[in-house]
Structure formats: structure tokens, C-alpha cells
Protein backbone atom coordinates (compact mmCIF):
# COMPACT_ATOMS: atom_id res chain seq x y z
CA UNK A 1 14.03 22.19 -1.79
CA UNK A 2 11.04 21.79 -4.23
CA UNK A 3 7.45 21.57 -3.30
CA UNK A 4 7.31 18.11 -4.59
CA UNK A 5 9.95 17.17 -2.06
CA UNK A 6 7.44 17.71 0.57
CA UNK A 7 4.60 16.06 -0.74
CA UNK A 8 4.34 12.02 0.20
CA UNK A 9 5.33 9.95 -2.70
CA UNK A 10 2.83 7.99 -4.73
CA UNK A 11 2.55 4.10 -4.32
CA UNK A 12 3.85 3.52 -7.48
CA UNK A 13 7.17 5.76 -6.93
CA UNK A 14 7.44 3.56 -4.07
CA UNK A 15 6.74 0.51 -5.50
CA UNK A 16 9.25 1.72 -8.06
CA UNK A 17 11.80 2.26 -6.03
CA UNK A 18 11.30 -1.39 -4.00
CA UNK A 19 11.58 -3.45 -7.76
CA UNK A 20 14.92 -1.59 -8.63
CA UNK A 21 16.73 -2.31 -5.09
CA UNK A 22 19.44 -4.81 -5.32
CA UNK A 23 18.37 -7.75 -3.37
CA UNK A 24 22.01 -9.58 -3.69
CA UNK A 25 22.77 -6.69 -0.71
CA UNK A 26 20.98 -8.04 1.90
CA UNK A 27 21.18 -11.14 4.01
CA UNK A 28 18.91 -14.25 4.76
CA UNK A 29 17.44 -12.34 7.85
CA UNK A 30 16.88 -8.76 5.89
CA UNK A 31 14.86 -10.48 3.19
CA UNK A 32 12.70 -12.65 5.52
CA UNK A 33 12.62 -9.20 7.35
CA UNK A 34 11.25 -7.30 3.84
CA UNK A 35 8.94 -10.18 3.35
CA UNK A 36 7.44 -9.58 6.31
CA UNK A 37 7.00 -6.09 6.22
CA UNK A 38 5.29 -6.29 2.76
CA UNK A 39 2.92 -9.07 3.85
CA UNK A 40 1.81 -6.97 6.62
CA UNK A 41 1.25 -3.67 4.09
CA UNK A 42 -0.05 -6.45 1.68
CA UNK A 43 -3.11 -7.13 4.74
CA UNK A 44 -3.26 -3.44 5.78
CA UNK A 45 -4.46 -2.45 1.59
CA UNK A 46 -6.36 -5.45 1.47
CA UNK A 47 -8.01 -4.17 5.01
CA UNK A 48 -8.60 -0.45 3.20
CA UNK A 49 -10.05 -1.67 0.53
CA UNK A 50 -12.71 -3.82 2.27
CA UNK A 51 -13.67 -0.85 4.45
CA UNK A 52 -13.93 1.15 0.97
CA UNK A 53 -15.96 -1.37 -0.60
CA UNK A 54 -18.57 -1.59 2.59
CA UNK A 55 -18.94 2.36 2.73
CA UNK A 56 -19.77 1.83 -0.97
CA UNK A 57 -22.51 -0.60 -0.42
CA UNK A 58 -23.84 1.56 2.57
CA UNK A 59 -24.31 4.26 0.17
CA UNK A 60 -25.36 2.46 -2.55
CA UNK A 61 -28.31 0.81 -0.39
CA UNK A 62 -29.39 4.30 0.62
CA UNK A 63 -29.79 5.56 -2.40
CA UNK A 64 -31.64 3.11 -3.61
CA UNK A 65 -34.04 3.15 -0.77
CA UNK A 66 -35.10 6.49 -1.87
């Protein structure tokens, strides 16, 4: 096994690897199912990145207090 195998794969591999699985496989249920579960990460990043953006401003305003 490689080091590389052991590191955690990029968003990109993984959004990669979501856009060439074949869709035609899975049923009604497994798609509404995938939907679902990419909403959900869809609200988690958009949660990160609003947490990211307020630490920014924190330390933006205190830095230009000084």
C-alpha cells in the first residue's frame, strides 16, 4: 500500500468519482436517497463556510482596532 492510500481524498477526487458513477444502476429510492445525502453535505459546506467567513471578520475587526 502507498502513502497516498492513507491519506483522505481531496473533494474534487470525490466529486470526481460521484459525476462518473452510472446513475442508470440505481433505483427511484437510491437516487432520492443520493439526493438527500448531497443536500445535507450541500448545508454542512455552506455551514463551514459561514463559520470561516465570521472568524474572518472577527479578525479583521481586531486588527483594525489597533
Amino acid at each position: 500500500m502507498e502513502p497516498e492510500d492513507l491519506q483522505p481524498k481531496r473533494v474534487a477526487e470525490v466529486a470526481i468519482a460521484l459525476g462518473r458513477e452510472d446513475l442508470s444502476l440505481l433505483s427511484i429510492e437510491e437516487l432520492r436517497d443520493r439526493i438527500t445525502l448531497i443536500r445535507a453535505e450541500i448545508a454542512r459546506c455552506e455551514a463551514q463556510i459561514a463559520s470561516k467567513e465570521g472568524s474572518l471578520s472577527d479578525a479583521e475587526a481586531i486588527f483594525q482596532k489597533r
